[in-house]
C-alpha atoms as a PDB file:
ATOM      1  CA  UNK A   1     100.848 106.871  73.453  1.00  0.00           C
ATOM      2  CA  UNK A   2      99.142 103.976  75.282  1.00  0.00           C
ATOM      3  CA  UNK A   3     102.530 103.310  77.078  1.00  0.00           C
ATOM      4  CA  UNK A   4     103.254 107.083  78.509  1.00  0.00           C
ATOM      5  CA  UNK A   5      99.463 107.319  79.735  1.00  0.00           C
ATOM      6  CA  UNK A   6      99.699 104.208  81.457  1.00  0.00           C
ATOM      7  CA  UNK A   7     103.867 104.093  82.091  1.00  0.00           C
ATOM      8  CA  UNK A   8     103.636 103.910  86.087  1.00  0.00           C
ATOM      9  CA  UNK A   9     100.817 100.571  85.769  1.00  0.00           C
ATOM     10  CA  UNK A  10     103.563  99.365  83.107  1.00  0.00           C
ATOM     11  CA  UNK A  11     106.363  99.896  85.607  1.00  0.00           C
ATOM     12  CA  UNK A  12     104.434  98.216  88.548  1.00  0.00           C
ATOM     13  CA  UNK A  13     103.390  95.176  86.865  1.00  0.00           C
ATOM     14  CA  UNK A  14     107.042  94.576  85.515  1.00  0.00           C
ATOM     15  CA  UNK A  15     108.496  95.388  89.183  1.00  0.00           C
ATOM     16  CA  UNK A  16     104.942  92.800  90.113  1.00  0.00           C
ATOM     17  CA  UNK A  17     105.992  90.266  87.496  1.00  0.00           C
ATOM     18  CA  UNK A  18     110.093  90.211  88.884  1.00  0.00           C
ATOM     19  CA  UNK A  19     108.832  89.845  92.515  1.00  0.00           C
ATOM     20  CA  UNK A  20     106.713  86.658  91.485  1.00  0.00           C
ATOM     21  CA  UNK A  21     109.153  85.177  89.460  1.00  0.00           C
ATOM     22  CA  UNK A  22     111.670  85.529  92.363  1.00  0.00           C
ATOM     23  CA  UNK A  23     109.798  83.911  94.931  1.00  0.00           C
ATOM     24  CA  UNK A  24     108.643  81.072  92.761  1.00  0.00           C
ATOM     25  CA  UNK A  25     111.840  80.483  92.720  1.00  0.00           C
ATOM     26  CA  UNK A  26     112.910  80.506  96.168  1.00  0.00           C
ATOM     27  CA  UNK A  27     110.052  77.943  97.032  1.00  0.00           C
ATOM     28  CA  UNK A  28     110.888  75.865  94.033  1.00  0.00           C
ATOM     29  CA  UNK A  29     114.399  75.724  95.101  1.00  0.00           C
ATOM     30  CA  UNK A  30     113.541  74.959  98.775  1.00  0.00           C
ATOM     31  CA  UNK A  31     111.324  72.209  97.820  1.00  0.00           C
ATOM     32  CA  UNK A  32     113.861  70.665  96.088  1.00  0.00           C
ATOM     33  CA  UNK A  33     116.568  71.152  97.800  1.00  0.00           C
ATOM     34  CA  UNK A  34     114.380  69.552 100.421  1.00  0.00           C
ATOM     35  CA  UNK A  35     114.753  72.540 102.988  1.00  0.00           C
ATOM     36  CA  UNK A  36     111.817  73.662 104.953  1.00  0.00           C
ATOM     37  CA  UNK A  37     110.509  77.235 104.098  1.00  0.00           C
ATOM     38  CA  UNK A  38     108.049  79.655 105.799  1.00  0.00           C
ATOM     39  CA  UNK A  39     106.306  80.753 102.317  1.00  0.00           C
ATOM     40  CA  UNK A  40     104.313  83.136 104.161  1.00  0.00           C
ATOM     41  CA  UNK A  41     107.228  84.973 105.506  1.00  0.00           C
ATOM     42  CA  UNK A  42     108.404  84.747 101.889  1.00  0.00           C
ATOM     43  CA  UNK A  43     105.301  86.247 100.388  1.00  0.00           C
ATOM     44  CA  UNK A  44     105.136  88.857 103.280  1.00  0.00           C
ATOM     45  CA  UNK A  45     106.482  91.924 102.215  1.00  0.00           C
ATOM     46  CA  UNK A  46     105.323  94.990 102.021  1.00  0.00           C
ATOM     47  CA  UNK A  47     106.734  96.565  98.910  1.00  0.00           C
ATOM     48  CA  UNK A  48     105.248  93.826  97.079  1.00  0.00           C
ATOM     49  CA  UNK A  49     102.149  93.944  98.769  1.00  0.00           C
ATOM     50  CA  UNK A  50     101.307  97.647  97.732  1.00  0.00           C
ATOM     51  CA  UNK A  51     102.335  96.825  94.318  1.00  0.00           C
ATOM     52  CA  UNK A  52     100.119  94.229  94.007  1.00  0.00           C
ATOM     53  CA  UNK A  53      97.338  96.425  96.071  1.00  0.00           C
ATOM     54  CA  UNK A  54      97.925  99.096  93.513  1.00  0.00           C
ATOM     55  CA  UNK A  55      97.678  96.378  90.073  1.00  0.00           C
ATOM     56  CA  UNK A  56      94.565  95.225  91.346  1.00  0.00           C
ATOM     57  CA  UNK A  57      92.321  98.016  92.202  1.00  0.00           C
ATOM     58  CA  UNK A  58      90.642  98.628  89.129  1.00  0.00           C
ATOM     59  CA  UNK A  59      88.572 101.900  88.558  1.00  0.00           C
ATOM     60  CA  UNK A  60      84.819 100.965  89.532  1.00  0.00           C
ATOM     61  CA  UNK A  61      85.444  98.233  92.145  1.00  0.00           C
ATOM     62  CA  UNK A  62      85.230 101.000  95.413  1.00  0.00           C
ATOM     63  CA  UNK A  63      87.763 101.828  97.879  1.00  0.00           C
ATOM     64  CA  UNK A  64      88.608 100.896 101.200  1.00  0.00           C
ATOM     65  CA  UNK A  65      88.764 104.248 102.644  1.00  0.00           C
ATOM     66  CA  UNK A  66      90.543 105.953 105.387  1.00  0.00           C
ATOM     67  CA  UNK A  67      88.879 109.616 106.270  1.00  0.00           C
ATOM     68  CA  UNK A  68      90.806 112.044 107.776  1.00  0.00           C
ATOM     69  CA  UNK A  69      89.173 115.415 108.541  1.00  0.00           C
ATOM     70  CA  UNK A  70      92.010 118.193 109.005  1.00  0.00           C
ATOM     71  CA  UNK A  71      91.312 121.013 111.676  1.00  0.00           C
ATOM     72  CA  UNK A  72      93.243 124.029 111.690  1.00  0.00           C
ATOM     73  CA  UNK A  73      95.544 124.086 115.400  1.00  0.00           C
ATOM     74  CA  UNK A  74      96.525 127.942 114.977  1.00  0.00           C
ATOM     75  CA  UNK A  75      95.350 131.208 113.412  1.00  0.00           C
ATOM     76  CA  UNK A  76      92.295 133.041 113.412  1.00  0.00           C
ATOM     77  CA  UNK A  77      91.216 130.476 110.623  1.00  0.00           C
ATOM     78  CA  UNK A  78      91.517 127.720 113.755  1.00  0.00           C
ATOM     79  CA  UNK A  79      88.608 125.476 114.251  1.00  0.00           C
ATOM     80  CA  UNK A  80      86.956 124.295 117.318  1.00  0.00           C
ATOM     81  CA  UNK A  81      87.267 120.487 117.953  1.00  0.00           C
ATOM     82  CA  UNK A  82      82.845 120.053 117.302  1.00  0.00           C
ATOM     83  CA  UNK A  83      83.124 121.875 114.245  1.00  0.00           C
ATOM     84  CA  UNK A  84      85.396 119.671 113.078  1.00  0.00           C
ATOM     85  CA  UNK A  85      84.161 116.226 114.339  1.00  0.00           C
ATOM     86  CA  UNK A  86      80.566 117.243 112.577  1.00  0.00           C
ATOM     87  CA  UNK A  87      83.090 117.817 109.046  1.00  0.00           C
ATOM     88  CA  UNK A  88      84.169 114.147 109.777  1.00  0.00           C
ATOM     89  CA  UNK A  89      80.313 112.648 109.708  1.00  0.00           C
ATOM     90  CA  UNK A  90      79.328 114.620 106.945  1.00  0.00           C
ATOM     91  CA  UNK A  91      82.883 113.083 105.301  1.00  0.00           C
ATOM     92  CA  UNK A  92      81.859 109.771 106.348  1.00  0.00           C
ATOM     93  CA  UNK A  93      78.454 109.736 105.096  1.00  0.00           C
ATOM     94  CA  UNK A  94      79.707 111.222 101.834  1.00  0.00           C
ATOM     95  CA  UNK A  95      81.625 107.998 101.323  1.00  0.00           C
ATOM     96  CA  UNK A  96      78.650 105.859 102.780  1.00  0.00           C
ATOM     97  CA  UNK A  97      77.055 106.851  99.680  1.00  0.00           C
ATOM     98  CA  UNK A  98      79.443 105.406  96.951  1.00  0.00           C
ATOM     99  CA  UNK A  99      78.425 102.091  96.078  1.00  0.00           C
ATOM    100  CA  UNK A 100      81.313  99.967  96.895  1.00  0.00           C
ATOM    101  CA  UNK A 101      83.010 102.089  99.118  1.00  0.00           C
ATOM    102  CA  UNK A 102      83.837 101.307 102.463  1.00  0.00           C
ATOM    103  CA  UNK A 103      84.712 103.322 105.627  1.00  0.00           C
ATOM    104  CA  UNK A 104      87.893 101.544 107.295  1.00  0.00           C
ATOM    105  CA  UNK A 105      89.130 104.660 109.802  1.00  0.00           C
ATOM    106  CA  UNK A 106      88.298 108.130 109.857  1.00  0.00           C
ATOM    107  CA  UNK A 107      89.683 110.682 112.478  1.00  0.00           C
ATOM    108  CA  UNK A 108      90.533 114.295 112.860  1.00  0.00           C
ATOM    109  CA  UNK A 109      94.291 115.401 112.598  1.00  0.00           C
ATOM    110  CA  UNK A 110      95.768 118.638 113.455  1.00  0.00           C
ATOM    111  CA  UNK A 111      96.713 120.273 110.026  1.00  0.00           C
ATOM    112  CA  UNK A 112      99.376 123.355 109.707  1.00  0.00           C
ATOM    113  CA  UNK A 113      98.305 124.750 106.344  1.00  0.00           C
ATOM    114  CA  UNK A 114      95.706 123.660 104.082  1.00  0.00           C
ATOM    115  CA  UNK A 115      97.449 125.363 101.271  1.00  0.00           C
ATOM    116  CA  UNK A 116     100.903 123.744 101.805  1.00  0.00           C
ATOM    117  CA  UNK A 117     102.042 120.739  99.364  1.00  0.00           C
ATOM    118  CA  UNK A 118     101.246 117.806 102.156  1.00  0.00           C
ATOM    119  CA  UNK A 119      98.800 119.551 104.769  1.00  0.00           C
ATOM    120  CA  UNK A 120      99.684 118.037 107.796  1.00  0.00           C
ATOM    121  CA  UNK A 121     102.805 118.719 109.954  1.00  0.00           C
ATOM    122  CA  UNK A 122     105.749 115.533 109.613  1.00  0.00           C
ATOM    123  CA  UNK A 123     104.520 114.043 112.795  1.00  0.00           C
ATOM    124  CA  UNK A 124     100.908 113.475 111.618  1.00  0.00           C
ATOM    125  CA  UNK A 125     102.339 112.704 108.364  1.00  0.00           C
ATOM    126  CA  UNK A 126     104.322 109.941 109.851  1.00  0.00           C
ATOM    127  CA  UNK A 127     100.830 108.452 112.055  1.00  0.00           C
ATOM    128  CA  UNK A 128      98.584 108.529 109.060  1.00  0.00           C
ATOM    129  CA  UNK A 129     101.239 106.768 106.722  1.00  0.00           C
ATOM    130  CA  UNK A 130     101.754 104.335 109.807  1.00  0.00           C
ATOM    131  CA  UNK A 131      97.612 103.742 109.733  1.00  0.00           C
ATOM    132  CA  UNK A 132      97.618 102.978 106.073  1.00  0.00           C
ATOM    133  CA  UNK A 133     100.334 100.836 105.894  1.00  0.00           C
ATOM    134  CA  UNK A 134      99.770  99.026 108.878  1.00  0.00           C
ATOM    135  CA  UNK A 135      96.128  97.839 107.409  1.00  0.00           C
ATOM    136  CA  UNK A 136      96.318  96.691 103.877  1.00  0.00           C
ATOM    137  CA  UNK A 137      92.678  96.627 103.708  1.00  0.00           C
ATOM    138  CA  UNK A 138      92.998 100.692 103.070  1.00  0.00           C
ATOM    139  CA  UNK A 139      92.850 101.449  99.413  1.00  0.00           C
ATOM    140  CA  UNK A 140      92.221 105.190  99.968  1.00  0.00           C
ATOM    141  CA  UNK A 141      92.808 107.868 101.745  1.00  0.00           C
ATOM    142  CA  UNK A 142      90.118 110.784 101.744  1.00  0.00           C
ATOM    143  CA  UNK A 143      90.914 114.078 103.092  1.00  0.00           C
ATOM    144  CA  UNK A 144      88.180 116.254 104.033  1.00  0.00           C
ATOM    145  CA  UNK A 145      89.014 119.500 102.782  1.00  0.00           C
ATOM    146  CA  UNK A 146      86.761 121.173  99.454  1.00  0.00           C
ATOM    147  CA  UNK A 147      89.338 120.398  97.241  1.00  0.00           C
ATOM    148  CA  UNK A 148      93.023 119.906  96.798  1.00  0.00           C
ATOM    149  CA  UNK A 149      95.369 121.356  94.390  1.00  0.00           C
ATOM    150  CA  UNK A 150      96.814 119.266  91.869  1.00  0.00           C
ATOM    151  CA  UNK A 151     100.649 119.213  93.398  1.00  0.00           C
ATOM    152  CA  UNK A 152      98.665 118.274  96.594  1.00  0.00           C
ATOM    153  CA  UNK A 153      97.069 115.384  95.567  1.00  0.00           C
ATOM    154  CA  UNK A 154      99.898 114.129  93.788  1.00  0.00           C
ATOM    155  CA  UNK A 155     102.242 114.631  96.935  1.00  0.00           C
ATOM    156  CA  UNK A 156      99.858 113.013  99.518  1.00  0.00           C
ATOM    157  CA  UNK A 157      99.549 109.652  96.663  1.00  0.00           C
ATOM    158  CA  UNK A 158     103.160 109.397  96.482  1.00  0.00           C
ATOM    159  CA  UNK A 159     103.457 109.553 100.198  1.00  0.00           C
ATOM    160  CA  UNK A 160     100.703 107.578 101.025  1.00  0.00           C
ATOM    161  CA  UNK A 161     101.136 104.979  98.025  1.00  0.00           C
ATOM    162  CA  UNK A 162      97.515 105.022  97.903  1.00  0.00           C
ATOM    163  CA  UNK A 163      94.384 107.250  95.760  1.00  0.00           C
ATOM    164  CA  UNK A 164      93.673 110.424  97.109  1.00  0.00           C
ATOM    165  CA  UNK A 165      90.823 111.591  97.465  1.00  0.00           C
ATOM    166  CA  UNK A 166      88.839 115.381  98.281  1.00  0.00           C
END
């Protein structure tokens, strides 16, 4: 039971574990081999960086959190640009309030349909994943929105390769 409630932390630290081992290994045999190595372009890479981000944020410690407030472009259900800046500052002082928590970005982004599985259109997909894996800092992303479905939330963490939050 323990292993299929936490099978995706299991799978992460083995995939952690192999990418350690492997670059211990590279250094070791560079040092002994008596070739110079760049161990920080070793150690840089990104897979294994939001691994590791992902092993070590333990439930209680706060997030590093990018906001992002969604306004409707289109439809008679289309918001004006101050109605949607003053969602973002409530948003943002939401998350002020959670010990621990920490405000990296926050902006409003054009959304298509709140309803649909990942909100925003692929373009603004693409720039928010950019923001949050350009700055490793980011341990979160909340989206401003009352709340998500299920599917949604699940979607935007395995695009995002971050927490979700509503």
């Amino acid at each position: 039971f323990f292993y299929l409630k936490h099978e995706q932390e299991y799978r992460l630290l083995k995939i952690f574990n192999r990418c350690i081992t492997q670059r211990s290994s590279v250094l070791q045999y560079c040092e002994k081999s008596g070739n110079s190595v760049d161990s920080d372009h070793i150690l840089d890479d990104s897979h294994f960086n939001s691994i590791s981000k992902s092993l070590y944020q333990h439930p209680g410690t706060g997030h590093n959190v990018l906001i992002v407030q969604p306004r409707l472009k289109q439809g008679h259900n289309s918001e004006k640009k101050l109605k949607s800046e003053l969602k973002l500052e409530e948003a943002t002082s939401l998350i002020k309030t959670l010990k621990d928590w920490t405000v990296v970005q926050k902006l409003v982004m054009p959304a298509t349909d709140l309803y649909s599985k990942l909100i925003f259109g692929k373009g603004n997909l693409e720039k928010l994943k950019m923001i949050v894996q350009s700055n490793p800092s980011i341990t979160a992303v909340f989206i401003g929105i009352d709340i998500l479905k299920a599917v949604q939330n699940a979607e935007l963490q395995d695009f995002f390769k971050v927490q979700v939050f509503d």
